[in-house]
Protein backbone atom coordinates (compact mmCIF):
# COMPACT_ATOMS: atom_id res chain seq x y z
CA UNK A 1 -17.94 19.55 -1.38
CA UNK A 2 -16.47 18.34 -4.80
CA UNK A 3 -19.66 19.08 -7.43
CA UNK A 4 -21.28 16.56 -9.15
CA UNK A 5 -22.25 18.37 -12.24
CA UNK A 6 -23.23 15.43 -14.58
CA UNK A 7 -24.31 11.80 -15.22
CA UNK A 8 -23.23 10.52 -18.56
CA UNK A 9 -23.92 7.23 -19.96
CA UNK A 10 -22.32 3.88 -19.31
CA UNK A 11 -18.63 4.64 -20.99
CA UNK A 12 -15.54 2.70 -20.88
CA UNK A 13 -12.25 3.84 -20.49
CA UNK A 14 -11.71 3.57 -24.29
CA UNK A 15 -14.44 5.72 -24.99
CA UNK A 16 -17.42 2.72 -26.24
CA UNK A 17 -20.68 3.40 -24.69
CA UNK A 18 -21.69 -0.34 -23.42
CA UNK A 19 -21.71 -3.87 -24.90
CA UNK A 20 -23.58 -4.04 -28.01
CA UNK A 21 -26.50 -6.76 -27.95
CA UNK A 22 -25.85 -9.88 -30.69
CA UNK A 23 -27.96 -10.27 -33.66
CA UNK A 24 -30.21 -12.79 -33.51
CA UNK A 25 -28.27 -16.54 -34.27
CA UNK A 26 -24.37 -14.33 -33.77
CA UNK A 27 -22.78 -16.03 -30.75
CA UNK A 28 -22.16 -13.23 -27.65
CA UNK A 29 -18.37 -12.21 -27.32
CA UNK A 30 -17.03 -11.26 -24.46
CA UNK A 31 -17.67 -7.54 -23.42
CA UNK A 32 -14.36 -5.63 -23.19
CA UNK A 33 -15.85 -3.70 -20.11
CA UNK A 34 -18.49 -4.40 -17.21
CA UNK A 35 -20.43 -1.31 -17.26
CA UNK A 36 -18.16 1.78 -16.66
CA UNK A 37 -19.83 4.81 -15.18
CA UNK A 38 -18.53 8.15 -16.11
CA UNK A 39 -19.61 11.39 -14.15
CA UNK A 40 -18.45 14.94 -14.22
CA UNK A 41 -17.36 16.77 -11.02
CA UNK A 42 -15.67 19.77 -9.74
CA UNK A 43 -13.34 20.51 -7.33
CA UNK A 44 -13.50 23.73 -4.61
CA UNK A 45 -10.53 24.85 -6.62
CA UNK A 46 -12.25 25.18 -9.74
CA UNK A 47 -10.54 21.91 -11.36
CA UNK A 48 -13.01 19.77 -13.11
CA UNK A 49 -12.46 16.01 -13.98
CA UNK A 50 -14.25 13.00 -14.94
CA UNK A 51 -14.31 9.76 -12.94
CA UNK A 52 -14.88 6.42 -14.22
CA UNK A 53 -15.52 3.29 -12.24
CA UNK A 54 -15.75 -0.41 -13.80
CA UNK A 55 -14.44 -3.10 -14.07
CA UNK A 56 -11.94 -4.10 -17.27
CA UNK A 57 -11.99 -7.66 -18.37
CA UNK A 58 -8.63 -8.52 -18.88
CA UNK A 59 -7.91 -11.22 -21.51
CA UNK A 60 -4.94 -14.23 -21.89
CA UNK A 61 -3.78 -15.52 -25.14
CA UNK A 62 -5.08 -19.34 -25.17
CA UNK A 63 -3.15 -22.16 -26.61
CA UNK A 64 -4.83 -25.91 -27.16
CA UNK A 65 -1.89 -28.50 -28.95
CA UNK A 66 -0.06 -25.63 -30.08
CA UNK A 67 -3.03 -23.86 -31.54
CA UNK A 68 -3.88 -20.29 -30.94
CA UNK A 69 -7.39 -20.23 -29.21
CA UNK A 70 -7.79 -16.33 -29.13
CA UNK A 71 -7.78 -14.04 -26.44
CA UNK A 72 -9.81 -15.69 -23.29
CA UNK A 73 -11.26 -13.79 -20.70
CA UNK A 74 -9.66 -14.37 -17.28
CA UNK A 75 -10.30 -11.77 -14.54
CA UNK A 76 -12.74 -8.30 -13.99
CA UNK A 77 -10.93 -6.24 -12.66
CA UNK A 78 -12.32 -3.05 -11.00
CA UNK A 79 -10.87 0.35 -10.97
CA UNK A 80 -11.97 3.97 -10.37
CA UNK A 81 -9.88 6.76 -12.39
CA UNK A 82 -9.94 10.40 -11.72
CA UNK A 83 -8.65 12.74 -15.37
CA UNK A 84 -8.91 16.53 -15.60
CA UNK A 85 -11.09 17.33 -18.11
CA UNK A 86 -9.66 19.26 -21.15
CA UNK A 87 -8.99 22.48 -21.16
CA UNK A 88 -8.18 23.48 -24.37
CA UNK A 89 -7.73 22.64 -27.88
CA UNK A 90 -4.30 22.14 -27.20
CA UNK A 91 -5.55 19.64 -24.55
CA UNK A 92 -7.13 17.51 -27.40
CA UNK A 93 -5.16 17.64 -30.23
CA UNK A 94 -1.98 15.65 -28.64
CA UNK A 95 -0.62 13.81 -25.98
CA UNK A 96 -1.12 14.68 -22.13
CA UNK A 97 1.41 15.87 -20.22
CA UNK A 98 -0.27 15.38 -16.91
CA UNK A 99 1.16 13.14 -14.83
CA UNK A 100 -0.72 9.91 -14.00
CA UNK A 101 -0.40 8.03 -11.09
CA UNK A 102 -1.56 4.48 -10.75
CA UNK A 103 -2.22 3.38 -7.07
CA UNK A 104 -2.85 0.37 -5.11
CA UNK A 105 -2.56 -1.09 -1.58
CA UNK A 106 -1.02 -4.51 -0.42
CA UNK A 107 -2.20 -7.20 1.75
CA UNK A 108 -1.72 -9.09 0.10
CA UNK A 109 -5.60 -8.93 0.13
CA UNK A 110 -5.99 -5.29 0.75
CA UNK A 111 -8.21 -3.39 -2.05
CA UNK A 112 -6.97 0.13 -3.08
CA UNK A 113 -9.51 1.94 -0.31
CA UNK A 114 -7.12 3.06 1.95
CA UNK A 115 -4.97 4.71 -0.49
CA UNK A 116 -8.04 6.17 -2.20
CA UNK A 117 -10.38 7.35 0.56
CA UNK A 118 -7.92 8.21 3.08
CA UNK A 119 -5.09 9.94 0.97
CA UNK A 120 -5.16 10.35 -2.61
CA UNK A 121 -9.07 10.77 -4.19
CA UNK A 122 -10.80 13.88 -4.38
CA UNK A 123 -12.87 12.67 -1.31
CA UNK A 124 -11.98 11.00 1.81
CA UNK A 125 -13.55 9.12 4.85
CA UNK A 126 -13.89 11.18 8.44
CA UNK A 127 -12.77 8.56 10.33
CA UNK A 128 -10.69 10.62 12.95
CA UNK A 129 -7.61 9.76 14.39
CA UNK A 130 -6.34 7.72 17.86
CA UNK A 131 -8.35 8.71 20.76
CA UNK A 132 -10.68 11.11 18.41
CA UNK A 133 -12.45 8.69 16.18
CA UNK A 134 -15.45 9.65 14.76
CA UNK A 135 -18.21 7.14 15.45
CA UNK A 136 -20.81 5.73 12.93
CA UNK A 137 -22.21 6.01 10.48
CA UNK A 138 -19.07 8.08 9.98
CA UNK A 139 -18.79 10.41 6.69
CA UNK A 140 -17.21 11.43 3.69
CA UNK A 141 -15.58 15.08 3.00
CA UNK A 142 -13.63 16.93 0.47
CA UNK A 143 -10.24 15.73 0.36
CA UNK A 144 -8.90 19.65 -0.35
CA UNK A 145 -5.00 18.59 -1.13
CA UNK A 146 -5.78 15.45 -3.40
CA UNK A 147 -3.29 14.33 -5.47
CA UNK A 148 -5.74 14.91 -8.37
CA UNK A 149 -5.20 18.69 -8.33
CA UNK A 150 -1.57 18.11 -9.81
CA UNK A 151 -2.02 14.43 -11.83
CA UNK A 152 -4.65 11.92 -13.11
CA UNK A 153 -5.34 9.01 -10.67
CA UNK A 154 -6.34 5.43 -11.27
CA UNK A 155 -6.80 3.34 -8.51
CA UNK A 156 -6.72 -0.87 -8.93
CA UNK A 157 -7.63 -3.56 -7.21
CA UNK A 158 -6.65 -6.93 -7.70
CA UNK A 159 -8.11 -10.34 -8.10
CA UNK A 160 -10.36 -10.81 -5.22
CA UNK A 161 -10.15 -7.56 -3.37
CA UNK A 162 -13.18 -4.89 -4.04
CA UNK A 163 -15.20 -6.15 -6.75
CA UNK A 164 -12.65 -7.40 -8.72
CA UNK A 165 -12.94 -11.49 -9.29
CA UNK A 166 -12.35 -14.17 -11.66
CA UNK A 167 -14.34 -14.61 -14.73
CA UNK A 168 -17.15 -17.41 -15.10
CA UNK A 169 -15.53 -20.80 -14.80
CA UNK A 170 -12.10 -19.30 -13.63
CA UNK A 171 -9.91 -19.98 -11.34
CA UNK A 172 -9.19 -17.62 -8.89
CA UNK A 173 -6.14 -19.42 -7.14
CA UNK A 174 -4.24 -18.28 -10.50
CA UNK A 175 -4.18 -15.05 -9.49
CA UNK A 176 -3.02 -15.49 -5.76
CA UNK A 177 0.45 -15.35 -6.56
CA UNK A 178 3.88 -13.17 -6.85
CA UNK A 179 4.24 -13.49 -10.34
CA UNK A 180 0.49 -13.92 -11.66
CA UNK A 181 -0.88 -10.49 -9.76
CA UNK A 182 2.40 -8.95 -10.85
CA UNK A 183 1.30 -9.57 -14.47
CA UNK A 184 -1.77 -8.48 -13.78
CA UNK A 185 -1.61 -5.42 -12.61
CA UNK A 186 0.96 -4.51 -15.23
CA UNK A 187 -1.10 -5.27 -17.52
CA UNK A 188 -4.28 -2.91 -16.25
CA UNK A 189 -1.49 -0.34 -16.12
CA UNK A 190 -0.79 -1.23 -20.20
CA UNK A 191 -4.03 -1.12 -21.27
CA UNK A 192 -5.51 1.92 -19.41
CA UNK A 193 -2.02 3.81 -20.67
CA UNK A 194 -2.66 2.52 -24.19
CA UNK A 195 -6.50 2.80 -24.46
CA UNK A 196 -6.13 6.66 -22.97
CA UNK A 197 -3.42 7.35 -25.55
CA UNK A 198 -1.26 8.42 -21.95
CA UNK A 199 2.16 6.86 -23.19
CA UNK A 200 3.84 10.09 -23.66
CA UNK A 201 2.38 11.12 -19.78
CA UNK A 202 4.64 10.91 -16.94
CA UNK A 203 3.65 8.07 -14.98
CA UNK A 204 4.46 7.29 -11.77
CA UNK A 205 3.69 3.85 -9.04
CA UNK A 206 2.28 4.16 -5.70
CA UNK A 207 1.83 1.44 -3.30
CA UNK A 208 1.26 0.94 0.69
CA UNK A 209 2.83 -1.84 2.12
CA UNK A 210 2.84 -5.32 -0.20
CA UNK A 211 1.88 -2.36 -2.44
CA UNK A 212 5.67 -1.35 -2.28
CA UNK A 213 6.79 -4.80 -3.56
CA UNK A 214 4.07 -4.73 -6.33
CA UNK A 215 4.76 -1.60 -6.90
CA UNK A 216 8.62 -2.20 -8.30
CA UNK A 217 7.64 -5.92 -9.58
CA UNK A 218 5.20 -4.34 -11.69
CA UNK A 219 7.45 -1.59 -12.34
CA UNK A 220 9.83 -4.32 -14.02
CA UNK A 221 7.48 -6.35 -15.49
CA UNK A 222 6.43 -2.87 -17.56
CA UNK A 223 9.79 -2.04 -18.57
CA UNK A 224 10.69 -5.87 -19.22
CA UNK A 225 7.74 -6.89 -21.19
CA UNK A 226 6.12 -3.37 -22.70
CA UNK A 227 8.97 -0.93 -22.71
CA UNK A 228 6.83 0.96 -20.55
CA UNK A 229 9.46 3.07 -18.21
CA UNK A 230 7.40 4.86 -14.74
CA UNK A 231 9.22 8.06 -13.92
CA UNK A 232 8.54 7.46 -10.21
CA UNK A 233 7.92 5.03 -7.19
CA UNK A 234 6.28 6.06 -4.37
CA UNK A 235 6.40 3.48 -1.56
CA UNK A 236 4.19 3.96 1.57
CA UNK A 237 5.02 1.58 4.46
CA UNK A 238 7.44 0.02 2.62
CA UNK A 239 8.95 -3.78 2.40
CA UNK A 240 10.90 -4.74 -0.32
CA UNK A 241 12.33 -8.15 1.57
CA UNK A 242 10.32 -9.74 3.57
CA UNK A 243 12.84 -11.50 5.08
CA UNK A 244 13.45 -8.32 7.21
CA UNK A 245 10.07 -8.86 8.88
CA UNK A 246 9.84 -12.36 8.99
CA UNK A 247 10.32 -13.60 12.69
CA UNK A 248 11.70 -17.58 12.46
CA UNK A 249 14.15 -19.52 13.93
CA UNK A 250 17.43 -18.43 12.16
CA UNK A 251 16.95 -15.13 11.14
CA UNK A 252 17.98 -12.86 13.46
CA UNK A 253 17.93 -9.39 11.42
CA UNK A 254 14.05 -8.78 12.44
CA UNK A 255 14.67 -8.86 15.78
CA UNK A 256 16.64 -5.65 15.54
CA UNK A 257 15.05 -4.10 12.88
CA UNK A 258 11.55 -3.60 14.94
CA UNK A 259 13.82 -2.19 18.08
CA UNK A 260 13.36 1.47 17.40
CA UNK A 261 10.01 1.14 16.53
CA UNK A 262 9.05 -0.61 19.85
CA UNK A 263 11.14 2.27 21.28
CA UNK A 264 8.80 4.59 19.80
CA UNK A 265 5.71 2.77 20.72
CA UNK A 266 6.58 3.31 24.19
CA UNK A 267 7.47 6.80 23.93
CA UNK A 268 3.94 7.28 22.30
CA UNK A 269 2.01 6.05 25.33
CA UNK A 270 4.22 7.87 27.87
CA UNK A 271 7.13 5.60 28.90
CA UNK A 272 9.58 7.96 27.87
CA UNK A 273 8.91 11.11 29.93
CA UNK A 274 10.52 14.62 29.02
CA UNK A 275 12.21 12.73 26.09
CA UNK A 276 11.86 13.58 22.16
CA UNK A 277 10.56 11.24 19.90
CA UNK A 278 13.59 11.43 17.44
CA UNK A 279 16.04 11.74 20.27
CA UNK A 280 14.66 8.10 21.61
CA UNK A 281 14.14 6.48 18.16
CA UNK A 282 17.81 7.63 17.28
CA UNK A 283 18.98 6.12 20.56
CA UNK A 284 17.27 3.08 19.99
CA UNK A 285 18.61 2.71 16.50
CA UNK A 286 21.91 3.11 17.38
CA UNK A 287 21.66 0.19 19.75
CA UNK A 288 20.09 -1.96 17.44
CA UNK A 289 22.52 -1.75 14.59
CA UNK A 290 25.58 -1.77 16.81
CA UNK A 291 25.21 -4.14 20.61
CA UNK A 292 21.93 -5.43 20.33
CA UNK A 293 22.77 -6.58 16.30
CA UNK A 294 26.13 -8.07 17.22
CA UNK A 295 24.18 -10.23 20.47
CA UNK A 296 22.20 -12.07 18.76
CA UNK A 297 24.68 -13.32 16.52
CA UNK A 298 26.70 -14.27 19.19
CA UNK A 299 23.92 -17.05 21.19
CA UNK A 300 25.39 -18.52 24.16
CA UNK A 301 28.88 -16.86 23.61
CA UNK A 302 27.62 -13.66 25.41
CA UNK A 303 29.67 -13.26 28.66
CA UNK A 304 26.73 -12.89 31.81
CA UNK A 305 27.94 -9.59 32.05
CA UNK A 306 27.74 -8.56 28.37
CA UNK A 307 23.85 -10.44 28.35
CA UNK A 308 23.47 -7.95 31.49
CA UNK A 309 24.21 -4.93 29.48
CA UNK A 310 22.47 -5.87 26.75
CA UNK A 311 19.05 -6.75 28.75
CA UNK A 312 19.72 -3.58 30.33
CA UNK A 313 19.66 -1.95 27.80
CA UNK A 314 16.55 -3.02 25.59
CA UNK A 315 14.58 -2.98 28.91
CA UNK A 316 15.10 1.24 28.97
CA UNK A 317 14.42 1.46 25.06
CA UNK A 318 11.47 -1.07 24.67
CA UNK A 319 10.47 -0.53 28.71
CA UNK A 320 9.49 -4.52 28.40
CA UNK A 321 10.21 -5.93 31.77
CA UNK A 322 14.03 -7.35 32.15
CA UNK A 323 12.38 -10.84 32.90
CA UNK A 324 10.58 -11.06 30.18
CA UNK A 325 13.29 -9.78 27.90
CA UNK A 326 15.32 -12.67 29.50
CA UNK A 327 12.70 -15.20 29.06
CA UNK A 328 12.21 -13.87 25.18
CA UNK A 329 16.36 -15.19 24.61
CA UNK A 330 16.18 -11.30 23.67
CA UNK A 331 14.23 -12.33 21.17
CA UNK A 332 10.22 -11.58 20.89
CA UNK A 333 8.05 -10.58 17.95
CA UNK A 334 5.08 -8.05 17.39
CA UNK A 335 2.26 -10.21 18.69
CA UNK A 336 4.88 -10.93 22.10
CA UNK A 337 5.05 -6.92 22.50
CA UNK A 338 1.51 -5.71 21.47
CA UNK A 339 0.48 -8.11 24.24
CA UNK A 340 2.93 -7.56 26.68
CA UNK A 341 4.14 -3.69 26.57
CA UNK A 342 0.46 -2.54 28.14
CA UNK A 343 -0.47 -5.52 30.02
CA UNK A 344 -0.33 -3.76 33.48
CA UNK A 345 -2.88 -1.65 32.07
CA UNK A 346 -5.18 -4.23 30.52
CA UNK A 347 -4.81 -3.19 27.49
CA UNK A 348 -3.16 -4.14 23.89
CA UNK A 349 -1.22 -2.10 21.49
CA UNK A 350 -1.56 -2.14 17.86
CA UNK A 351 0.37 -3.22 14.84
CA UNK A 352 -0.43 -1.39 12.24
CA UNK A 353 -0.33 1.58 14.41
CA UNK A 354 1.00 0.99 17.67
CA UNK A 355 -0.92 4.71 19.30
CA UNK A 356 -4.30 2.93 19.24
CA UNK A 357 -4.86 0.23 22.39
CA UNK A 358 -7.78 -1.89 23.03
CA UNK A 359 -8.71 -3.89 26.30
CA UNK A 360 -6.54 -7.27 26.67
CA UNK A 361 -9.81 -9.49 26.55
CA UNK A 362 -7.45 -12.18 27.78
CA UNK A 363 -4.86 -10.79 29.53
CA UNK A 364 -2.84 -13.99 30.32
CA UNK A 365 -2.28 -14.51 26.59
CA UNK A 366 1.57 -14.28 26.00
CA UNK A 367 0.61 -12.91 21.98
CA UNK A 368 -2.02 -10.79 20.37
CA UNK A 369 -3.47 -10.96 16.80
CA UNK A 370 -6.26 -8.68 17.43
CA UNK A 371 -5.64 -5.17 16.23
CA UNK A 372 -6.61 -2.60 17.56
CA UNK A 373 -5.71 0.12 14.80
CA UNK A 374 -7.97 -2.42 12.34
CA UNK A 375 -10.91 -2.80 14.01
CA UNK A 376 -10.76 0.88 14.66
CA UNK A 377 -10.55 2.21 11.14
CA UNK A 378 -11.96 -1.12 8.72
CA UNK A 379 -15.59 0.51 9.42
CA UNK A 380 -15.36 3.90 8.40
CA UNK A 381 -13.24 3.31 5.12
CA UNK A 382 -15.97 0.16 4.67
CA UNK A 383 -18.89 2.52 4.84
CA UNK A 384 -16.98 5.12 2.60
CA UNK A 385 -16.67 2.96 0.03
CA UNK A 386 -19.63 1.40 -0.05
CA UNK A 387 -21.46 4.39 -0.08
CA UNK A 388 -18.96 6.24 -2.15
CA UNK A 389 -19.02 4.04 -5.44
CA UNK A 390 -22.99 3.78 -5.39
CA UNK A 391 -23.89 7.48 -4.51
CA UNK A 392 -21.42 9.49 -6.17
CA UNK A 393 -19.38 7.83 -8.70
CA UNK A 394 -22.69 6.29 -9.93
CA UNK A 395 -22.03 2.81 -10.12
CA UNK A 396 -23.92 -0.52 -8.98
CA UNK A 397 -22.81 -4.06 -8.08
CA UNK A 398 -24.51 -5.95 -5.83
CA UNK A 399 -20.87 -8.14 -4.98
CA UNK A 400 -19.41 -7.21 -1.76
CA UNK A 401 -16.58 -4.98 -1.67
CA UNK A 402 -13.60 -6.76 -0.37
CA UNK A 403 -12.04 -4.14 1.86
CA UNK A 404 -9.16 -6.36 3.24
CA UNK A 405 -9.76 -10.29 2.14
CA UNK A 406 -8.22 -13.59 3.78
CA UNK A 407 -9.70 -15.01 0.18
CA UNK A 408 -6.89 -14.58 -1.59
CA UNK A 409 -4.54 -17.15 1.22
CA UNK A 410 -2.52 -19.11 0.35
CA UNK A 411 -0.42 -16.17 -1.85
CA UNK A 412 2.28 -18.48 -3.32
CA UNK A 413 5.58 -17.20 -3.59
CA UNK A 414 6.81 -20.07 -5.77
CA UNK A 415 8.97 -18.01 -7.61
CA UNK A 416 10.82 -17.46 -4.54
CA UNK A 417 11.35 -21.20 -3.94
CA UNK A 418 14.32 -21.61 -1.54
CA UNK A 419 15.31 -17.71 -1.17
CA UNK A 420 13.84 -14.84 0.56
CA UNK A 421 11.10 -12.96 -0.98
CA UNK A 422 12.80 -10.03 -2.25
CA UNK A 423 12.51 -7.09 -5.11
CA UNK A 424 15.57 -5.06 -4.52
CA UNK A 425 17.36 -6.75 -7.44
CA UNK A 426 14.30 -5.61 -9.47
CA UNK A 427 14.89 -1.72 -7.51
CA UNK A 428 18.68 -1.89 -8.54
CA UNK A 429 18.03 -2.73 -12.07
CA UNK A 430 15.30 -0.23 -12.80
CA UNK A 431 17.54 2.74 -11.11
CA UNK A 432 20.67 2.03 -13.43
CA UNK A 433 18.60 1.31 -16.79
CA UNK A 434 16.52 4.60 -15.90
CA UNK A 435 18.31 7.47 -14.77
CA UNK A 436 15.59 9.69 -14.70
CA UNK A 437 13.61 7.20 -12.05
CA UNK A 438 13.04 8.85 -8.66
CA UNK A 439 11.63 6.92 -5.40
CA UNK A 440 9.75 8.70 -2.68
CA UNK A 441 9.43 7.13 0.34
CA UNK A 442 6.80 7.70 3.50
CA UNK A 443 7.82 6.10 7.11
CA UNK A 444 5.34 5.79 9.95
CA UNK A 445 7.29 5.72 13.23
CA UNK A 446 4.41 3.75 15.02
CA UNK A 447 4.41 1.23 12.08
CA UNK A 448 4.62 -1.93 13.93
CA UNK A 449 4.09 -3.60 9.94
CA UNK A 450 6.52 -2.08 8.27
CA UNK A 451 9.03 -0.73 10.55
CA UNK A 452 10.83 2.58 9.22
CA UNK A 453 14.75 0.93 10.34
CA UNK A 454 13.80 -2.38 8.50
CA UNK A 455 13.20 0.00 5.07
CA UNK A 456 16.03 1.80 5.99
CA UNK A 457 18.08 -1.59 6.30
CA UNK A 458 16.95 -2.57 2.74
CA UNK A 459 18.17 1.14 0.97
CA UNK A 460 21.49 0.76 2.91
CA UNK A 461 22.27 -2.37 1.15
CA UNK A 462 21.28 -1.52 -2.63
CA UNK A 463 24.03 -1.51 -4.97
CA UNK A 464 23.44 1.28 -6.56
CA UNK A 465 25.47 4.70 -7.49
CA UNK A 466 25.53 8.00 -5.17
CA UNK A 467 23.55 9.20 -7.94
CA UNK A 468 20.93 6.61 -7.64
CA UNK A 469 20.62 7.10 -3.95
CA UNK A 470 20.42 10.85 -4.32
CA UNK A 471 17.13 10.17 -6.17
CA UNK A 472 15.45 8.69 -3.16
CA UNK A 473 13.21 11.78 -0.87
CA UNK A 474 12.69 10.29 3.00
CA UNK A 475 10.15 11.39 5.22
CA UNK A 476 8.98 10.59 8.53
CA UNK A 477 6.10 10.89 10.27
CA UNK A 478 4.79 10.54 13.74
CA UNK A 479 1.66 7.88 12.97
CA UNK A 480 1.50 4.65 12.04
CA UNK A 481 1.30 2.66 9.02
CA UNK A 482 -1.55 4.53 7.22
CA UNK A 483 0.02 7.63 8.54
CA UNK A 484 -2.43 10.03 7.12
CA UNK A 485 -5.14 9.00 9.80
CA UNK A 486 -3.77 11.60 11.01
CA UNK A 487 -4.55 14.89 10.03
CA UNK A 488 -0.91 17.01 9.60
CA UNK A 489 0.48 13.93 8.35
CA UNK A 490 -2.13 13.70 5.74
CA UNK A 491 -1.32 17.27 4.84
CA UNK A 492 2.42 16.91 5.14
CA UNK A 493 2.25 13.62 2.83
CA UNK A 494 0.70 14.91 0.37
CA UNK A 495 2.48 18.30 -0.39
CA UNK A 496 5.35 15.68 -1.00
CA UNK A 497 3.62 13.89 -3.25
CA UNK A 498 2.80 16.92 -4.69
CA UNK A 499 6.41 17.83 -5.42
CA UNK A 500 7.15 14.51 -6.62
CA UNK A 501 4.91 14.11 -9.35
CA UNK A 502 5.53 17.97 -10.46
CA UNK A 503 6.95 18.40 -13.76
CA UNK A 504 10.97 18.66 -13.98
């Protein structure tokens, strides 16, 4: 177990010890910081490090008439970081060269616990995996191939997720937005740099899901605004345009993105017998960006013969019945399959992670929003947390921790007004300004969220140099969208986050 080898007073991240009380008749000001907690620890490797969990008021410049009105508090913000603690004089006297890595999930409404608890922090929840999950109260235990053991860690959530809200009298709607949590998370990542003197420290980005489209957004916005160039992206889950996931009337791309990983849905619960997983999700992508792409641009053009093929064909990949495949215009999205691939069986499939299944409660219903892989994993990363932030890190709020939040819908994507949500533009830019940049990327092949061939859609059309794409590092892995649920993929994720972050 990681030790816990000291309690120290109520610190910030900029090194103040607590809000200083106002003389009697001085007005209060703002407090920079809600009550960080600071406490020494260990690792089994010998590694010793300081976290500190708070919450940073973040301020606005305010304008009245053209007048400057001062900085205004807008939002808390709460974050946990993880440092190494120095190790030498040489450690003190100058800049780090540790690596940092700034981390958040997606959502949008998703706080930073899955990243931190189940893949990146020191310790991590026992939740188990598909058809081995470990029941409650569940548990916490050393996480032995953190990411801390080779770079600092800060972990942020955003307006409305964990305990992270508006301020008093604030408006919280502000900060449901592209743009607005962009800016706001850049900023945490500007003032934590600055106030921990880390600007000459390799710092890198990683987000899951929405995460991956924050994760380059803010990744401009620092560069744009600050100057502030990250020497890495790593996207988990990844979705850069949502247009490639976004199933309406009109946009047929989806439709054949998701193929192979229906494919490899059904291979998972048995429907492709004495058949490799790769060999099938190969298959399967062939077809998709070759017939089954050039069919549904064609509509009522098909021949009957060539619709014959073509039903055929996505009946042996997806094994969906040819009547329902017929009925679906070859067209059906998640919710249509979770319900539908299983229902002989009784039983759903999910969408984050299409391995885990749940009884069809009703089994007429032609969709399914209830996921499976959710409800099986929100309560042991809930009680992790919870207990996590009180009992070990040391610190106390009495707000409930938003684990994954519908308060922050509507998210406007104003900005976006009459085009598809999309960062590549942002990707493209930041690869040719920064040649150094380098982008890992993590694939679940039983992501129904994020499907791997949608990502893979997205990096084929990038314009962007050989040399740009050589800085990209793929991997796969046979889970779903928080693929380290499961235990190798945990490991194997992580000794590639390991080399990515390592000093070049």
């Amino acid at each position: 177990m990681a030790e816990n080898t000291d309690n120290a007073a109520t610190t910030a991240p900029d090194g103040s010890t607590g809000v200083q009380a106002p003389s009697a008749g001085t007005p209060a000001t703002p407090a920079v910081t809600d009550d960080f907690t600071t406490r020494k620890h260990a690792l089994a490797s010998g590694l010793r490090y300081t976290s500190t969990a708070g919450r940073l008021v973040l301020r606005q410049e305010a304008t009245e008439d053209g007048k400057a009105q001062g900085f205004k508090p807008k939002a808390e913000i709460f974050m946990v970081s993880y440092v190494r603690d120095q190790e030498s004089e040489a450690d003190a006297a100058g800049p780090s060269s540790r690596p940092v890595v700034f981390a958040f999930n997606g959502g949008p409404g998703s706080s930073s616990v899955w990243l931190h608890m189940g893949l990146l922090g020191p310790r991590r929840v026992d939740s188990g995996d598909v058809d081995a999950l470990t029941p409650a109260p569940f548990g916490l235990v050393d996480n032995a191939n953190t990411i801390l053991e080779h770079a600092d860690l800060v972990l942020i959530d955003p307006v409305n997720t964990g305990f992270s809200r508006v301020v008093d009298g604030g408006t919280a709607d502000e900060f449901h937005a592209f743009v607005e949590d962009r800016d706001l998370v850049a900023e945490v990542v500007r003032l934590w740099t600055t106030r921990n003197n880390r600007w000459l420290s390799p710092k890198y980005l990683v987000g899951e899901s929405y995460g991956t489209l924050r994760a380059v957004a803010v990744a401009a916005r620092l560069f744009d605004a600050y100057g502030l160039a990250v020497n890495g992206l790593g996207l988990i889950s990844t979705v850069l345009n949502l247009s490639t996931l976004d199933f309406q009337p009109g946009n047929d791309t989806p439709y054949a993105l998701h193929l192979p990983t229906y494919a490899a849905i059904a291979h998972f619960h048995g429907r492709h017998p004495g058949r490799e997983l790769e060999d099938v999700v190969a298959e399967a992508e062939d077809f998709a960006g070759r017939e089954y792409g050039w069919a549904l641009t064609q509509g009522t053009r098909l021949s009957a013969s060539e619709l014959d093929g073509v039903v055929f064909k996505l009946a042996e990949l997806t094994t969906l019945g040819e009547d329902f495949i017929r009925q679906s215009n070859l067209r059906w999205d998640y919710s249509e399959f979770s319900a539908e691939l299983l229902r002989a069986e009784g039983l759903t499939v999910g969408r984050i992670d299409g391995r885990f299944t749940q009884r069809h409660l009703r089994g007429q219903a032609s969709v399914n929003w209830d996921d499976p892989s959710m409800n099986a994993i929100t309560g042991p990363y809930a009680a992790a947390i919870n207990h996590y932030v009180r009992a070990e890190l040391g610190y106390e709020n009495d707000l409930p921790y938003e684990v994954l939040t519908g308060r922050v819908q509507p998210w406007s994507y104003k900005t976006f007004e009459g085009a598809p949500v999309d960062v590549t533009g942002d990707l493209e830019r930041l690869l040719n300004y920064n040649p150094a940049l380098r982008v890992h990327v993590d694939y679940g092949y039983h992501d129904g969220a994020t499907p791997h061939f949608a990502a893979e859609y997205v990096w084929a059309h990038l314009n962007i140099s050989d040399e740009a794409r050589a800085r990209f590092t793929h991997h796969y892995h046979r889970a779903g969208h928080m693929m380290y649920l499961n235990e190798q993929c945990r490991e194997d994720q992580l000794a590639a986050l390991a080399e990515f972050v390592a000093p070049r």
